[in-house]
Protein backbone atom coordinates (compact mmCIF):
# COMPACT_ATOMS: atom_id res chain seq x y z
CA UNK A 1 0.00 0.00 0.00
CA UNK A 2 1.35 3.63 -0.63
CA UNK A 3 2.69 5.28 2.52
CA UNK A 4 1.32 8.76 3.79
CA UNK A 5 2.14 11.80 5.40
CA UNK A 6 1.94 13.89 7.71
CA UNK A 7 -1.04 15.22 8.69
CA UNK A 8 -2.81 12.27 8.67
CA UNK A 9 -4.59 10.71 11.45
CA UNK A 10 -2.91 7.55 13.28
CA UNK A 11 -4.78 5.66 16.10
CA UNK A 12 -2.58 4.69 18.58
CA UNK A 13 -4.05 1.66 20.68
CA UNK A 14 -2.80 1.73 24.76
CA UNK A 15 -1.91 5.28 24.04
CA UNK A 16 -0.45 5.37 27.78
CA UNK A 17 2.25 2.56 27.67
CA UNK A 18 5.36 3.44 27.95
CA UNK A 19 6.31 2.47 24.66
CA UNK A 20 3.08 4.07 23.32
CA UNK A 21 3.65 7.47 24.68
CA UNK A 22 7.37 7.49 22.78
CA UNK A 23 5.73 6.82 19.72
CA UNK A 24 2.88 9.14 19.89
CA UNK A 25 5.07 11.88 20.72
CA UNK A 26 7.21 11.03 17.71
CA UNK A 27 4.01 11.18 16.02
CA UNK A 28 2.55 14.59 16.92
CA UNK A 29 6.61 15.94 16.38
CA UNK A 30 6.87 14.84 12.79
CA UNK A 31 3.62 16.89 11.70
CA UNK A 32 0.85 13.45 12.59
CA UNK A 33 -2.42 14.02 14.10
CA UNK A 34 -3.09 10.94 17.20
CA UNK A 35 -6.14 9.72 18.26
CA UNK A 36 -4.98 7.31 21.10
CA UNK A 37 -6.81 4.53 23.00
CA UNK A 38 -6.62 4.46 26.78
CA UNK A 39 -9.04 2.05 29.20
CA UNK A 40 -9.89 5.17 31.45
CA UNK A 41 -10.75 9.37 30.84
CA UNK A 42 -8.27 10.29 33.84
CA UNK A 43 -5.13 8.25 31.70
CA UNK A 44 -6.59 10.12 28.88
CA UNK A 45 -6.44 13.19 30.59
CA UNK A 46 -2.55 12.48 31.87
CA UNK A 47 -1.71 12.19 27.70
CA UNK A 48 -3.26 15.23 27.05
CA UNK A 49 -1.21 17.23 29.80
CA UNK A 50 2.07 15.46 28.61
CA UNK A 51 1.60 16.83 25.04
CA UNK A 52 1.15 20.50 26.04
CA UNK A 53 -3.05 19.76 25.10
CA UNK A 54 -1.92 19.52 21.64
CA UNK A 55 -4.39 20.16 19.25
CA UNK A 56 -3.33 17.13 16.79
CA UNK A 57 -3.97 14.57 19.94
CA UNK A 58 -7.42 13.38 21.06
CA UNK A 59 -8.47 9.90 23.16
CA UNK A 60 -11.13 8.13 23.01
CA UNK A 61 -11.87 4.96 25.88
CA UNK A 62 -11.75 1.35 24.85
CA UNK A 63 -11.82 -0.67 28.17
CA UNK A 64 -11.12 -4.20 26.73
CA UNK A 65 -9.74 -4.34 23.54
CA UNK A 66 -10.61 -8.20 23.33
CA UNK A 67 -14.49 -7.14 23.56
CA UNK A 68 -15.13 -7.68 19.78
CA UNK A 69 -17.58 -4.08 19.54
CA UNK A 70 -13.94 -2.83 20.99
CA UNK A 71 -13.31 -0.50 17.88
CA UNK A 72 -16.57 -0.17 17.19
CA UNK A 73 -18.52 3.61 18.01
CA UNK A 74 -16.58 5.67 15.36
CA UNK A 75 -12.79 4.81 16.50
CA UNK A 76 -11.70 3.89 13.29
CA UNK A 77 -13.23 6.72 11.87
CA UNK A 78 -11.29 8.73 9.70
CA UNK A 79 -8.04 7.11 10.37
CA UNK A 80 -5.15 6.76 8.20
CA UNK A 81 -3.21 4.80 9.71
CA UNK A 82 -3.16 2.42 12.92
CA UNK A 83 -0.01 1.55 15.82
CA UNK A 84 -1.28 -0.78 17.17
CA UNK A 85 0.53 -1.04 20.57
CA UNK A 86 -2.02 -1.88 23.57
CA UNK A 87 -1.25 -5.05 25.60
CA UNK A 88 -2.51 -6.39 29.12
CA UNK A 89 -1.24 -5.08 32.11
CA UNK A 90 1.25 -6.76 34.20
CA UNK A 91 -0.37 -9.07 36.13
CA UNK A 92 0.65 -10.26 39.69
CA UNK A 93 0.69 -13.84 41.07
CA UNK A 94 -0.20 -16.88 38.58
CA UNK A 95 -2.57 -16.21 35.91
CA UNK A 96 -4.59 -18.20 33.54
CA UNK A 97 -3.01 -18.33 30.12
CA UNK A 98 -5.76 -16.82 28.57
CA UNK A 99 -4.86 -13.56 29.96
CA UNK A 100 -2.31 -13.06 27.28
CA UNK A 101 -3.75 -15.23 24.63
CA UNK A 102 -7.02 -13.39 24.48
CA UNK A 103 -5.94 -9.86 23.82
CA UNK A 104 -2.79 -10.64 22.40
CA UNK A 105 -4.70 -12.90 19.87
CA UNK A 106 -8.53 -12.11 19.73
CA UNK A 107 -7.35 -8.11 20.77
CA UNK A 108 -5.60 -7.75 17.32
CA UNK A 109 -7.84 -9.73 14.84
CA UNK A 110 -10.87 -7.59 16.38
CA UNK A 111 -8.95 -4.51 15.00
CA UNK A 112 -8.34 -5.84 11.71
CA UNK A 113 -11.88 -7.16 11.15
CA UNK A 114 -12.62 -3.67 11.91
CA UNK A 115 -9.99 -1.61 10.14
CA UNK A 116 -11.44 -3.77 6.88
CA UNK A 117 -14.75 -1.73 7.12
CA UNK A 118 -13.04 1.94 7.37
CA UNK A 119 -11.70 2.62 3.65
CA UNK A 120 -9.61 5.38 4.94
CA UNK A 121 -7.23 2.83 6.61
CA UNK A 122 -4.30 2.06 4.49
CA UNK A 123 -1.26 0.60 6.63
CA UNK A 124 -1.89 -0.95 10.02
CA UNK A 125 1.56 -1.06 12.05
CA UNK A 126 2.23 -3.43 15.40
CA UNK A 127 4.26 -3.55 17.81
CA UNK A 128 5.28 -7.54 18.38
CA UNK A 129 8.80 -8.78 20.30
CA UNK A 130 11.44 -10.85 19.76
CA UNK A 131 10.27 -13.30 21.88
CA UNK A 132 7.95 -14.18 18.73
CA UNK A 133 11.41 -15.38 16.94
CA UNK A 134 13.71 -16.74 19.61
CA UNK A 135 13.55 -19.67 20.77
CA UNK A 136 13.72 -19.80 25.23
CA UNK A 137 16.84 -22.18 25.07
CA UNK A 138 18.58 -19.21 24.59
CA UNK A 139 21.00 -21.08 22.33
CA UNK A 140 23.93 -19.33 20.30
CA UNK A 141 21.97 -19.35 17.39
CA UNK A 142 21.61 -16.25 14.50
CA UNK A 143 18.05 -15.09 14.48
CA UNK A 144 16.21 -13.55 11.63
CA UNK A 145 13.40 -11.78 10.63
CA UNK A 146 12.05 -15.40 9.46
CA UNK A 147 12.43 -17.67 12.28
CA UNK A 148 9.41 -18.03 14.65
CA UNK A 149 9.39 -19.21 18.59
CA UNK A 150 7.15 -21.84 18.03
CA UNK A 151 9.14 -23.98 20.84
CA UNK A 152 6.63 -21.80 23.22
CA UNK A 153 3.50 -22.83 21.25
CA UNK A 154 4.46 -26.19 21.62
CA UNK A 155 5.52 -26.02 25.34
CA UNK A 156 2.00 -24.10 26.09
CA UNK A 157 -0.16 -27.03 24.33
CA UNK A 158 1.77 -29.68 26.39
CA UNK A 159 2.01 -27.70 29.75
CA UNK A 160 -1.17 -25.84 29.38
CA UNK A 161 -1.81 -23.81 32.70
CA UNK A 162 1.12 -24.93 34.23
CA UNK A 163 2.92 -23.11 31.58
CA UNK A 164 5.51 -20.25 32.76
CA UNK A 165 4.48 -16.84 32.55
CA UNK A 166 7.02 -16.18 30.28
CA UNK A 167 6.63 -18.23 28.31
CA UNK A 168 2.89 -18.23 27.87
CA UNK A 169 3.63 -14.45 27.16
CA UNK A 170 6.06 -15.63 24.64
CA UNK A 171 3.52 -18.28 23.24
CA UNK A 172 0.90 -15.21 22.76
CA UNK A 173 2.76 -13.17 21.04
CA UNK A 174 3.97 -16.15 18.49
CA UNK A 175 0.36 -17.25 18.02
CA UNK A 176 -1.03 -13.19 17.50
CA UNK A 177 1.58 -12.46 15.21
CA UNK A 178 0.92 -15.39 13.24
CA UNK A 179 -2.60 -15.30 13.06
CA UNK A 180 -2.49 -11.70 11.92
CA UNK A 181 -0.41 -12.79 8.98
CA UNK A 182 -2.26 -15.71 7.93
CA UNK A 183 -5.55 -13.12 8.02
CA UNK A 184 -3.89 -10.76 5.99
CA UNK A 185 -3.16 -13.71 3.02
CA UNK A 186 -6.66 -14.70 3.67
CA UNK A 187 -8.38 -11.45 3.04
CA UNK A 188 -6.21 -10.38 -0.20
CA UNK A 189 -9.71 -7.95 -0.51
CA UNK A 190 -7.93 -5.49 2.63
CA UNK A 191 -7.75 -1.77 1.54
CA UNK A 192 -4.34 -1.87 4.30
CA UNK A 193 -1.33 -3.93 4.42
CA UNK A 194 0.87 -4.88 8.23
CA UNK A 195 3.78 -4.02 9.10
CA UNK A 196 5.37 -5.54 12.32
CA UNK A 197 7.95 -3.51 14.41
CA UNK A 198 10.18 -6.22 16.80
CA UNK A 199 12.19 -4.59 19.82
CA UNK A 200 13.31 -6.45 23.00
CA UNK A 201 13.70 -5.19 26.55
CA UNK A 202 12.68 -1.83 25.84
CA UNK A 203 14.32 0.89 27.84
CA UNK A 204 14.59 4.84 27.37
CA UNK A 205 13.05 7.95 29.28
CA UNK A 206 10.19 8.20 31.15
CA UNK A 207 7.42 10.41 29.83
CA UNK A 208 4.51 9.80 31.65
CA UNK A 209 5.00 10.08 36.01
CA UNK A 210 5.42 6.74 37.72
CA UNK A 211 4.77 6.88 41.15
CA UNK A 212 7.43 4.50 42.25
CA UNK A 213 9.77 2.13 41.35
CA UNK A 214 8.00 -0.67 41.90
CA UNK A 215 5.05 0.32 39.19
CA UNK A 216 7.56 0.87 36.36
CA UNK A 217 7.42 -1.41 33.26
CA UNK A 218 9.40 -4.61 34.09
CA UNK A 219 12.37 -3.69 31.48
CA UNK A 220 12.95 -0.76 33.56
CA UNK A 221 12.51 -2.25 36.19
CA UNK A 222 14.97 -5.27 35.85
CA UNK A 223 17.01 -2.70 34.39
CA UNK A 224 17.30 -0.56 37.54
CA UNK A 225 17.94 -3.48 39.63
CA UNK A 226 21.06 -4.14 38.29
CA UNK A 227 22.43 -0.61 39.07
CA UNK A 228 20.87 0.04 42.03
CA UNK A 229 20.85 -3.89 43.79
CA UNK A 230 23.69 -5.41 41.99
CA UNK A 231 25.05 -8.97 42.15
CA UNK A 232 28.64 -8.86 41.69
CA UNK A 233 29.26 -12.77 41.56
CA UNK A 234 31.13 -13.87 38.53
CA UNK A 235 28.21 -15.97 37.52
CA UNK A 236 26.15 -12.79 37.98
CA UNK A 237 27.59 -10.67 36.08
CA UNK A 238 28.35 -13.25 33.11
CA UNK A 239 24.69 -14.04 32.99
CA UNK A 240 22.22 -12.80 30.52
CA UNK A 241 20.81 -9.36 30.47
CA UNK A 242 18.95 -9.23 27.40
CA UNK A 243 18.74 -8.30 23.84
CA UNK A 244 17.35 -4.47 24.33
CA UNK A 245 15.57 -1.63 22.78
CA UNK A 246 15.70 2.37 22.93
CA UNK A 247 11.89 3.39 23.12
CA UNK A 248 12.84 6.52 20.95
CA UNK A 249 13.82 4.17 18.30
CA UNK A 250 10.96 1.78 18.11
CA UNK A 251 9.25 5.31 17.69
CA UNK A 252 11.25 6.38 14.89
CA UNK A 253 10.97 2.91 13.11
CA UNK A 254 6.91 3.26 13.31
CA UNK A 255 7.20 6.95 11.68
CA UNK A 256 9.34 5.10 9.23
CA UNK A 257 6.98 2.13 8.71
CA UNK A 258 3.97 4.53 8.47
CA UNK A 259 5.65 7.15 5.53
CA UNK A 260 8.03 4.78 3.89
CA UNK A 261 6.13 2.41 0.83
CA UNK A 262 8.95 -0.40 1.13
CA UNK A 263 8.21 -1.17 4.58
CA UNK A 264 4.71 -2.71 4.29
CA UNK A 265 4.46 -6.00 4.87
CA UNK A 266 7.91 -6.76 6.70
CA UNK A 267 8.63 -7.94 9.83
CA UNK A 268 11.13 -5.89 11.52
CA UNK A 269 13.80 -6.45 14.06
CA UNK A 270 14.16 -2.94 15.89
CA UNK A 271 16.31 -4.67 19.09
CA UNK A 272 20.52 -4.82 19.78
CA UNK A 273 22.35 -7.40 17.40
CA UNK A 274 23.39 -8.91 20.65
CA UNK A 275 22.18 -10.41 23.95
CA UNK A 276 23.81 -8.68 26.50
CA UNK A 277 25.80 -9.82 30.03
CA UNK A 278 25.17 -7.59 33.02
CA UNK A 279 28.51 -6.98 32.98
CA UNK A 280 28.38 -5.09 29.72
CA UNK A 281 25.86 -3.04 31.23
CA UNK A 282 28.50 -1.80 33.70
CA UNK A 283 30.95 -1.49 30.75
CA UNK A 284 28.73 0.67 28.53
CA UNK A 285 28.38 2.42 31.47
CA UNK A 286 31.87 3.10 32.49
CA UNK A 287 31.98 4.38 28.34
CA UNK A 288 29.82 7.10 29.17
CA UNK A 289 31.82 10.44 29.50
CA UNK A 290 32.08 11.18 33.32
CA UNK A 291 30.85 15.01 32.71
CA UNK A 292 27.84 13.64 31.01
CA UNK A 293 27.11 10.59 33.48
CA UNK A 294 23.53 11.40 35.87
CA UNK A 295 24.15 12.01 38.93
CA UNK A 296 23.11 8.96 41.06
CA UNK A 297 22.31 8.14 44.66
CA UNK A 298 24.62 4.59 44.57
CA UNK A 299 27.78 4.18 42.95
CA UNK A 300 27.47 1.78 39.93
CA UNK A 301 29.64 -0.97 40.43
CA UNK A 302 32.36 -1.30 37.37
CA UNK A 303 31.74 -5.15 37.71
CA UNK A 304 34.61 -7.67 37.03
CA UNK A 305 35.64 -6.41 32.85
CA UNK A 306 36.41 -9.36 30.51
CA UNK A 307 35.09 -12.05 32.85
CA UNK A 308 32.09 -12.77 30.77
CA UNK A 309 34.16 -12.89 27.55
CA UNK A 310 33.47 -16.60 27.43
CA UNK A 311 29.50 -16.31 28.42
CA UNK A 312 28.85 -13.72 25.45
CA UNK A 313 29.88 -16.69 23.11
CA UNK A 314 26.71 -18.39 24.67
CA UNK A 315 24.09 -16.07 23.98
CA UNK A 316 21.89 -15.75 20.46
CA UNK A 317 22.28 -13.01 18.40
CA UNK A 318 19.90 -11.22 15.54
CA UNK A 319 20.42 -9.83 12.07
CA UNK A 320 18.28 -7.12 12.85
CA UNK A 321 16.52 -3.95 10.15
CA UNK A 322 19.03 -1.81 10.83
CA UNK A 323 19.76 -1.71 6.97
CA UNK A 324 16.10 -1.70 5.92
CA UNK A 325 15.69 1.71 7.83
CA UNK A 326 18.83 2.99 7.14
CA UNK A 327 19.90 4.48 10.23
CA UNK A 328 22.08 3.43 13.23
CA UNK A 329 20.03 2.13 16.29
CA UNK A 330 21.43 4.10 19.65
CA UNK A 331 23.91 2.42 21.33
CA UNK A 332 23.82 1.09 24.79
CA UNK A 333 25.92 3.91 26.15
CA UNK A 334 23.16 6.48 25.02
CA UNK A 335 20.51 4.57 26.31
CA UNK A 336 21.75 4.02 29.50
CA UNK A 337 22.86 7.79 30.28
CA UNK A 338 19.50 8.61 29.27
CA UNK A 339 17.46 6.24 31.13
CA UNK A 340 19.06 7.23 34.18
CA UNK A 341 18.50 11.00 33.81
CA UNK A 342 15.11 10.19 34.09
CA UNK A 343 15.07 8.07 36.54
CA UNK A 344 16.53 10.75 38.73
CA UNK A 345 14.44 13.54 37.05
CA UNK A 346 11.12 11.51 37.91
CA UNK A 347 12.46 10.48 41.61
CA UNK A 348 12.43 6.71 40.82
CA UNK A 349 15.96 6.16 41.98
C-alpha cells in the first residue's frame, strides 16, 4: 500500500504505555495528528497534559480491547493509519493463560476485522517482540526476521496452565503475530497492508510520572535493579541481560513504517544485534563520559571487565533492520545515560 504523510490521522491503541507514549510523541513531532486509545478518561487526561493539550492529539476509551464491539462507536473513523501497541497489564501472582492469549490474539484480529470496514485505513503497524522469533533455550543461534518461537506454542499445548508466565507471554505473542499474517493472506480484498515492528527489553526515558519504582514497566525495572541492587558474583555478572531496545527508536521505526512504501508488509527487528551480560551493562556504562554521566544516589559498580568474555559466546544473536531503515540504532551507552536521567528527574531512583 502507498505510505502517507503527515497530517494524517494515526490511532494509537494503549496510548499510555510506555512504549506508546514514545511513539505518539514522535508522532505529533513529525507533523501526525493521534487519536490514542486508553481504558480510562483520567489516563486520557494524563496524555493530554504530557503533550502541552496539543491540538493534533485526542483519546477516546476502549476498556477491553478483546471485547469484539472494541473499535466499534466511530474509533476507526477517519483514520489513516493504525499503531497498534495496547497489551494487558502486568499481572501479579499466577494467571490463567488466557490472559495473554485473548488480547494478544482475539485483541488484534478484532482490530483488523474492523480496520477492513473503514476505507480510509491504508497501513496498520504493530508492535510484536522478539520473543515471537527466539527460541527460550537461549541457544547461540543467529536469528532472523524469518524464524518463529514456536518452541513456546508447543511447550503451552503440552504444559497448558502450568505453563511459565514467560513463556505463555512468549507463546501469545507467536500465536497473534501469526494469526495476523495468515488473516492478511486470507483477506487479499484489505484496503491496508501490516507491518510488524520487533524490539526487545525496551528501555529509554520516562514520559509519563510513575509513582514509584516498583510500578515501572518490568524492562525498567529489571534494568534498575542491576544498578541500584547489583550482584557482583562472577556468575552474575556473566549471565544474561537481554537483547534491548531504545523506546525513541521503536518510535522512529513506526514513523518510518507509516511514511516509507517499502516497509509494508515486513517484519522488523528494531532490538541490539546482541544479547547482552550484566557486565556489559557496567561497561557501557563506564563508556559514558564522566561530565555527562547522571548524577546517582549509589555508585554503579564497574563489575569484574572481561570475565564474561566466554559467556557472550553463549548467547543468540539477531540480524536485525538496521539496513532496511537505514539508520544506526542508539547504542547502549546512550541509552543508559539517558534512562538514568530520568530516573533521577522523575524520583524513581
Amino acid at each position: 500500500m502507498p505510505a502517507f504523510a503527515p497530517p494524517a490521522l494515526i490511532l494509537v491503541t494503549g496510548a499510555n504505555g510506555f512504549a506508546a507514549t514514545h511513539i505518539t510523541s514522535t508522532l505529533l513531532e513529525a507533523g501526525f495528528s493521534v487519536r490514542g486509545t486508553v481504558r480510562s478518561a483520567a489516563k486520557g487526561d494524563a496524555l493530554v497534559a504530557l503533550y502541552g493539550k496539543n491540538p493534533n492529539f485526542s483519546y477516546t476509551i476502549v476498556p477491553d480491547i478483546a471485547d469484539p464491539d472494541a473499535w466499534a462507536n466511530g474509533v476507526l473513523d477517519g483514520v489513516d493509519g493504525v499503531a497498534h501497541i495496547a497489551a494487558p497489564i502486568e499481572p501479579e501472582g499466577e494467571v490463567d493463560p488466557q490472559f495473554w492469549l485473548r488480547p494478544a490474539v482475539e485483541g488484534t484480529l478484532n482490530l483488523l476485522r474492523a480496520a477492513k470496514g473503514v476505507s480510509s485505513v491504508k497501513r496498520v503497524v504493530i508492535i510484536g517482540t522478539t520473543a515471537s522469533i527466539v527460541d527460550f533455550d537461549l541457544k547461540p543461534v543467529q536469528y532472523t526476521s524469518d524464524d518463529w518461537n514456536d518452541a513456546a506454542i508447543k511447550t503451552l499445548e503440552e504444559q497448558g496452565a502450568k505453563t511459565s508466565a514467560w513463556l505463555t507471554y512468549c507463546a501469545s505473542k507467536t500465536l497473534a503475530e501469526r494469526a495476523v499474517w495468515d488473516y492478511t493472506k486470507s483477506h487479499p480484498e484489505l484496503g491496508y497492508d501490516v507491518t510488524y515492528v520487533l524490539p526487545s527489553w525496551i528501555y529509554g526515558p520516562v514520559l509519563l510520572k510513575v509513582p514509584s519504582p516498583d510500578k515501572l514497566v518490568m524492562s525498567l525495572r529489571l534494568l534498575r535493579g542491576h544498578f541500584a541492587e547489583p550482584k557482583l558474583d562472577d556468575a552474575s555478572l556473566s549471565g544474561f541481560s537481554g537483547s534491548w531496545s531504545d523506546a525513541r527508536d521503536i518510535a522512529h521505526a513506526f514513523v518510518d513504517a507509516f511514511t516509507r512504501t517499502e516497509l509494508g508488509g515486513k517484519r522488523l527487528i528494531q532490538s541490539s544485534p546482541t544479547h547482552p551480560t550484566v557486565q556489559e551493562l557496567y561497561d557501557a556504562w563506564d563508556a559514558i563520559p564522566q561530565a555527562e554521566r547522571p548524577k546517582l544516589p549509589f555508585d554503579v559498580p564497574r563489575g569484574k571487565p572481561g570475565v564474561d568474555l566466554e559467556s557472550r559466546k553463549g548467547f543468540p544473536t539477531f540480524v536485525t533492520s538496521e539496513g532496511e531503515f537505514g539508520w544506526k540504532f542508539r547504542t547502549l551507552s546512550e541509552t543508559l545515560k539517558d534512562t538514568f536521567a530520568s530516573f533521577a528527574e522523575h524520583g524513581l531512583l
